[in-house]
Structure formats: C-alpha cells, structure tokens
C-alpha atoms as a PDB file:
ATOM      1  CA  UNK A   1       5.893-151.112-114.543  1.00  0.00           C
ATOM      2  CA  UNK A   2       4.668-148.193-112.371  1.00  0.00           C
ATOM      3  CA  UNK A   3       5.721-144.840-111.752  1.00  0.00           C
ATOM      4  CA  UNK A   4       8.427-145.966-108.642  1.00  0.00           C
ATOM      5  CA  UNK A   5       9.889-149.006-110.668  1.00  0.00           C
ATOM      6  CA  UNK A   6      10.388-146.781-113.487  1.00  0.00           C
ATOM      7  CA  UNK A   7      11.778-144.126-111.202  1.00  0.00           C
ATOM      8  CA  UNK A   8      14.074-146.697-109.537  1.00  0.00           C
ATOM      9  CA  UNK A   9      15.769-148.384-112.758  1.00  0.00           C
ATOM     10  CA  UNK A  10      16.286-144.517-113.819  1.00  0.00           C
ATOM     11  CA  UNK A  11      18.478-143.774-110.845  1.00  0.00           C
ATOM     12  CA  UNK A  12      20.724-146.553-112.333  1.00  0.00           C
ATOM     13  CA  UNK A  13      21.143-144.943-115.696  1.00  0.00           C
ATOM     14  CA  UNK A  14      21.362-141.190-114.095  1.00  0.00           C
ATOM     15  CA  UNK A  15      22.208-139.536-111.280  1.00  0.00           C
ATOM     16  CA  UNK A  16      19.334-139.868-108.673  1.00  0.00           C
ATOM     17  CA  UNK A  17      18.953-136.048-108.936  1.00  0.00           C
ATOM     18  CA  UNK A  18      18.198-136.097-112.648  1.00  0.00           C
ATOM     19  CA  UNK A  19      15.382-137.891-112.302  1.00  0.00           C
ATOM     20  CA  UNK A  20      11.897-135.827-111.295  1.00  0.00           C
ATOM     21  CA  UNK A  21       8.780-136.642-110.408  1.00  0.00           C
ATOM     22  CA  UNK A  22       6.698-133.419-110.338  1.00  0.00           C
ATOM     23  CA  UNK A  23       3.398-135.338-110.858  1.00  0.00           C
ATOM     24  CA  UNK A  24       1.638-139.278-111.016  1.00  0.00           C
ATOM     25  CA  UNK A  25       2.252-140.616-114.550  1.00  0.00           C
ATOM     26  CA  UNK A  26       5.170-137.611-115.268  1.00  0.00           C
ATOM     27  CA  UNK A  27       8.931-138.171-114.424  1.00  0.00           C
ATOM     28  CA  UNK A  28      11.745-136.280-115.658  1.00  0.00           C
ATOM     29  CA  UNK A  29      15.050-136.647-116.267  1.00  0.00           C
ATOM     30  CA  UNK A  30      17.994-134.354-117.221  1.00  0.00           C
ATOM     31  CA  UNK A  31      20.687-135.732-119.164  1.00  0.00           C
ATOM     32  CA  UNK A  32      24.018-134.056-120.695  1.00  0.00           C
ATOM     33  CA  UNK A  33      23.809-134.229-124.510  1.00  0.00           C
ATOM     34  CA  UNK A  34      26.714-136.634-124.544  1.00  0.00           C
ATOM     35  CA  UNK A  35      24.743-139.017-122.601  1.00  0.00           C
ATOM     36  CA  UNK A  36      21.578-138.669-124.490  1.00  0.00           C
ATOM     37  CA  UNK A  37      22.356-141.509-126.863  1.00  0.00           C
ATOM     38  CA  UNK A  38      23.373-144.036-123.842  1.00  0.00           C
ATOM     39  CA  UNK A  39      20.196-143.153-121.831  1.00  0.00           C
ATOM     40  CA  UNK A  40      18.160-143.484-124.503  1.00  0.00           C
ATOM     41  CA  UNK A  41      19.435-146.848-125.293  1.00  0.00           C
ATOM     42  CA  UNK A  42      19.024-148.576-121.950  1.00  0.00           C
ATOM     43  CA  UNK A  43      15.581-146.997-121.857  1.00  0.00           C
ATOM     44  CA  UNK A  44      14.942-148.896-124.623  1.00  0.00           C
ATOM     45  CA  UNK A  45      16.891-152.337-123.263  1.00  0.00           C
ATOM     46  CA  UNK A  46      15.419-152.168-120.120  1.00  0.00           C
ATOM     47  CA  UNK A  47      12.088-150.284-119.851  1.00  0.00           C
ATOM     48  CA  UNK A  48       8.720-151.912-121.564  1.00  0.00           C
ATOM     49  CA  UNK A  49       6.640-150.922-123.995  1.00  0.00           C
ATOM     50  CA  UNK A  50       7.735-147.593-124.699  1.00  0.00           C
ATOM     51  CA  UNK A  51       7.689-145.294-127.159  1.00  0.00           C
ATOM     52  CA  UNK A  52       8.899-141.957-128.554  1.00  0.00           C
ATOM     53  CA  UNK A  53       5.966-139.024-128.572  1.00  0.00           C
ATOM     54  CA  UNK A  54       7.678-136.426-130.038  1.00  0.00           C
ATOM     55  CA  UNK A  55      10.509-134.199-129.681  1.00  0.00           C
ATOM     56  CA  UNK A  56      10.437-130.840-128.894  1.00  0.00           C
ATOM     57  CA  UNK A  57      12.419-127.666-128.672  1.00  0.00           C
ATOM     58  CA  UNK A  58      12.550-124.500-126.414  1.00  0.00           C
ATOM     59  CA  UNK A  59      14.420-121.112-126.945  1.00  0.00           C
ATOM     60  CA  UNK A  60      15.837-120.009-123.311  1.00  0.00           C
ATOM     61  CA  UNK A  61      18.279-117.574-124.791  1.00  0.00           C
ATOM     62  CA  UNK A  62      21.641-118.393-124.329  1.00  0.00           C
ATOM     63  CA  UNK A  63      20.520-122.297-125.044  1.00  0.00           C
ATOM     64  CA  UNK A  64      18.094-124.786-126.717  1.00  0.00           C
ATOM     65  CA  UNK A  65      16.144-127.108-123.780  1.00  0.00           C
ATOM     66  CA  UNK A  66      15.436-130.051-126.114  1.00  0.00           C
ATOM     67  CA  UNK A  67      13.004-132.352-124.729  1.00  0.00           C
ATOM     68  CA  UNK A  68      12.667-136.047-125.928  1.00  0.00           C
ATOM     69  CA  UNK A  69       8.949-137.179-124.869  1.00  0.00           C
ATOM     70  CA  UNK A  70       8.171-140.855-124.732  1.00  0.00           C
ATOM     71  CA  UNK A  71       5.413-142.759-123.319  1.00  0.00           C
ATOM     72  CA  UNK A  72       3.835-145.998-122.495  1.00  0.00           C
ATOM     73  CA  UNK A  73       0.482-147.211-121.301  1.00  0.00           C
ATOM     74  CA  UNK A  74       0.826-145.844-117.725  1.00  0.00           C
ATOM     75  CA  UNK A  75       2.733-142.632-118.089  1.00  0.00           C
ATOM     76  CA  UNK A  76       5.364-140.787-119.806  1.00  0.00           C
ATOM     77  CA  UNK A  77       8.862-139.888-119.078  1.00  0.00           C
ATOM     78  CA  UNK A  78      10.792-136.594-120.275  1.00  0.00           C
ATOM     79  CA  UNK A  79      14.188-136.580-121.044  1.00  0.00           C
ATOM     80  CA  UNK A  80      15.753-133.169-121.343  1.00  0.00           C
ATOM     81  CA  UNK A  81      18.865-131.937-122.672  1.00  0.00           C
ATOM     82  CA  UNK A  82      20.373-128.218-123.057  1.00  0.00           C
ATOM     83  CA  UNK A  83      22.965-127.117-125.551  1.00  0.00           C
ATOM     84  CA  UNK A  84      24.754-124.158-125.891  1.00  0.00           C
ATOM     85  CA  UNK A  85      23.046-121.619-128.555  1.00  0.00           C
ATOM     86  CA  UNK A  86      26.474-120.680-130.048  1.00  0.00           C
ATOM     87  CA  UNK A  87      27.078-124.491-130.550  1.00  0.00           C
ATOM     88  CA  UNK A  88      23.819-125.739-131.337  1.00  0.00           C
ATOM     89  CA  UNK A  89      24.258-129.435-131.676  1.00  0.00           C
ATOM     90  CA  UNK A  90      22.898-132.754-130.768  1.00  0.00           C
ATOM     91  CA  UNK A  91      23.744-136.390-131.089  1.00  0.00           C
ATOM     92  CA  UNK A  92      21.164-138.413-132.945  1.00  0.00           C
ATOM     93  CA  UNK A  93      18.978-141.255-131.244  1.00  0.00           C
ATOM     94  CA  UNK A  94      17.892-142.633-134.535  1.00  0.00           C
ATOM     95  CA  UNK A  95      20.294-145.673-134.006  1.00  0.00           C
ATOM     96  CA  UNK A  96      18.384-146.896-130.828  1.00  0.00           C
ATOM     97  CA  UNK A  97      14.671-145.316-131.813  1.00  0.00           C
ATOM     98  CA  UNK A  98      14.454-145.109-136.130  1.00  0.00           C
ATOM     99  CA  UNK A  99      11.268-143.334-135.831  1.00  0.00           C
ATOM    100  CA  UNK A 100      12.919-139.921-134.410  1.00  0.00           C
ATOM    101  CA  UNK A 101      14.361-138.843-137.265  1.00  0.00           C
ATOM    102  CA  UNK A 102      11.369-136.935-138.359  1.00  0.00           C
ATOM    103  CA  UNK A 103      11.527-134.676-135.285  1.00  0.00           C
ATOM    104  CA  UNK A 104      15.273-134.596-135.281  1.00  0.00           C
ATOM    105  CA  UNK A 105      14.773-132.697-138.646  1.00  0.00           C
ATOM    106  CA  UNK A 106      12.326-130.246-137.503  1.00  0.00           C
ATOM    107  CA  UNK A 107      14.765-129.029-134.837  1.00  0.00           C
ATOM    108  CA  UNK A 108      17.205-128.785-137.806  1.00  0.00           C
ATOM    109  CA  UNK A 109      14.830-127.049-139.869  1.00  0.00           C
ATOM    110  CA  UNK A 110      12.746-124.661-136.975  1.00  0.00           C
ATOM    111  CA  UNK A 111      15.732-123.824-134.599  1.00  0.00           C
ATOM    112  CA  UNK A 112      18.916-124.856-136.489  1.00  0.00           C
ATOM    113  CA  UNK A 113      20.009-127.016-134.704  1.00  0.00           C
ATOM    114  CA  UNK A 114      22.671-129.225-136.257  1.00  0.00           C
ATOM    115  CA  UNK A 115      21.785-133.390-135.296  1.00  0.00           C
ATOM    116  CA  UNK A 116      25.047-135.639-135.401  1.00  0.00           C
ATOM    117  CA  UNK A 117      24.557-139.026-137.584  1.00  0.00           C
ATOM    118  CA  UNK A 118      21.305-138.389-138.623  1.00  0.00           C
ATOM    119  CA  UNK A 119      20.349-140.589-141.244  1.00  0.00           C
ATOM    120  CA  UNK A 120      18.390-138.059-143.282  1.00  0.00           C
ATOM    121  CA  UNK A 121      19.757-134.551-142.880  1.00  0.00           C
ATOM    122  CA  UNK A 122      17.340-132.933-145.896  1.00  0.00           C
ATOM    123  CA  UNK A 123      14.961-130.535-144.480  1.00  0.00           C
ATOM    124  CA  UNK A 124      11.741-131.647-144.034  1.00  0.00           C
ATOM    125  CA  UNK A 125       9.608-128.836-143.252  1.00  0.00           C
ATOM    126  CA  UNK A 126      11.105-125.876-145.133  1.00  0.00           C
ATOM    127  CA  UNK A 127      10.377-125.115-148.984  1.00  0.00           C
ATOM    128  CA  UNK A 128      13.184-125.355-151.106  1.00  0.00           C
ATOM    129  CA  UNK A 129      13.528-121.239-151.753  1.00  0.00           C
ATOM    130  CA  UNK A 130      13.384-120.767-147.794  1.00  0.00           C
ATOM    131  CA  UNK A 131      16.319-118.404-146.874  1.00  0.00           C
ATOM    132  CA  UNK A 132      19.325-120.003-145.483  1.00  0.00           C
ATOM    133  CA  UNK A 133      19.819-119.149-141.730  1.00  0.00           C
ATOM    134  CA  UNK A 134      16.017-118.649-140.968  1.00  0.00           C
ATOM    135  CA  UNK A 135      15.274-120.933-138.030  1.00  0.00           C
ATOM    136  CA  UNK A 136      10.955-119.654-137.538  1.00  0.00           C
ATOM    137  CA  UNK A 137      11.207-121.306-133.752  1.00  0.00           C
ATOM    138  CA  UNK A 138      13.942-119.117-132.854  1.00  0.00           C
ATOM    139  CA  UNK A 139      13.035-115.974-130.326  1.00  0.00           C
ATOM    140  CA  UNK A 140      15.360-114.090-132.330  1.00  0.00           C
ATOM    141  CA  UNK A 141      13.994-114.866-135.656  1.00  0.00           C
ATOM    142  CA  UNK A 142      12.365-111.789-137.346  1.00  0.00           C
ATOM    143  CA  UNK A 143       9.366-112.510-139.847  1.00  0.00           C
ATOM    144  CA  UNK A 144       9.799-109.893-142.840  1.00  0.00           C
ATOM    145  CA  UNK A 145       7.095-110.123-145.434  1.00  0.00           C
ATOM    146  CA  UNK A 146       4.987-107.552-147.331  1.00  0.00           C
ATOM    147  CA  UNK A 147       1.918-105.760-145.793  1.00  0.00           C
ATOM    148  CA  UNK A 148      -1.146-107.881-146.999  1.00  0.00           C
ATOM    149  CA  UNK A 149      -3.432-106.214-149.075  1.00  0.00           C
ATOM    150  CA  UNK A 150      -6.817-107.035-149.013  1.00  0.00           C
ATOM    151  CA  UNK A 151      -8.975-106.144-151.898  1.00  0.00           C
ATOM    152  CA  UNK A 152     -11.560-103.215-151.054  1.00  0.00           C
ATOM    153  CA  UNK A 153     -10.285-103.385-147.711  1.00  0.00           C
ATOM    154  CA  UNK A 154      -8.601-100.134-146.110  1.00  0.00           C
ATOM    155  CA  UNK A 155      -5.648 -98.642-147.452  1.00  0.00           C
END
C-alpha cells in the first residue's frame, strides 16, 4: 500500500484534517484519546503489515503529546494524542497491539501518566526504592542528589 492509499483509508477512520502528510513515507494523524483505541484497531483490521515502533512522550506544559509510532515496509504513520497534565491519562491499546505494553509502562513510570486496562501496571523502569511522584521525563521534575566527589579531584 503506498503513501496515498494509506492516506485515503485514514480519512475514513478520522477526520480528513487529522491526517498529515508533511513528508514521502511520514503521515500523521491526530486522534482524541477516546478514539485512540478505535483507530488503532481498524489500523490494525484494515492496514497491512504493520507494526508498532515505539511509543513516545512529550512535555508541552499544560499537556502530554503522546505519540504512538508504527511502521511498515514503505513508511510509517504517527498517531498523536494530547491529554490534559492535571488528568494525565490514557486508554490502553494492548487489546488490539499486545506488544505495547512495554512502552505504555514507561510513560507510567517516566511521565506518570496513568494507562487504563493495562495488563501489567508494575513499573518497569524504576527501582523499587524510587520516590513516589518522581516522573524523570517530566520538565518539571527536579533531580536532587549529592555533589559527586571524586577522589583527589578538587574540593
């Protein structure tokens, strides 16, 4: 499927203004986090051959952009979502795409964000003495820790 037929069948799961094309091989889409789990699921039903890349997180301020990267042989497509910092929470796609759940849990452990239904909830990423309410990928998270001291080095 090329970068048009994917475009096209897009515009029938979305809005045709969600769906971007800034580049060949890159389209976008923007999705409200209650439609996240639909989208992703006719992606899967009616795209081929795709997969999930990763999932990633960005700290705008007053929100979370989450982006959901997948991919296939010829391209990739982007699906973005924003959510509210002072409700910071997500529907899972683990249903329709298992293999997510491993990033779904570093946005739980690196941002705090809380991921509905997913199937593993423990942190993944965090040792077990890590303070609670410490998200590192936050912009507003401070990093506290002793000076290093380096033997014979300055004091």
């Amino acid at each position: 499927m090329n970068d048009e037929q994917k475009i096209e069948k897009l515009k029938t799961f979305v809005s045709p203004e969600a769906v971007a094309h800034p580049a060949p091989h890159r389209i976008f889409v923007t999705v409200a986090p209650s439609g996240l789990v639909a989208l992703v699921e006719r992606m899967k039903a009616e795209l081929d051959n795709w997969y999930v890349i990763t999932i990633s997180g960005v700290d705008k301020g007053e929100s979370y952009e989450i982006l959901y990267h997948f991919g296939d042989t010829t391209g990739s497509i982007t699906v973005r979502t924003q959510i509210p910092k002072a409700d910071p929470r997500l529907p899972s796609i683990c249903g329709p795409i298992p293999g997510a759940v491993l990033y779904e849990r570093e946005l739980q452990d690196m941002f705090g964000i809380a991921v509905d239904h997913l199937p593993d909830p423990r942190p993944m990423l965090m040792p077990d003495d890590w303070p609670a309410g410490n998200f590192p990928l936050r912009k507003d998270w401070k990093f506290d820790r002793p000076a290093e001291v380096i033997p014979g080095g300055e004091k």
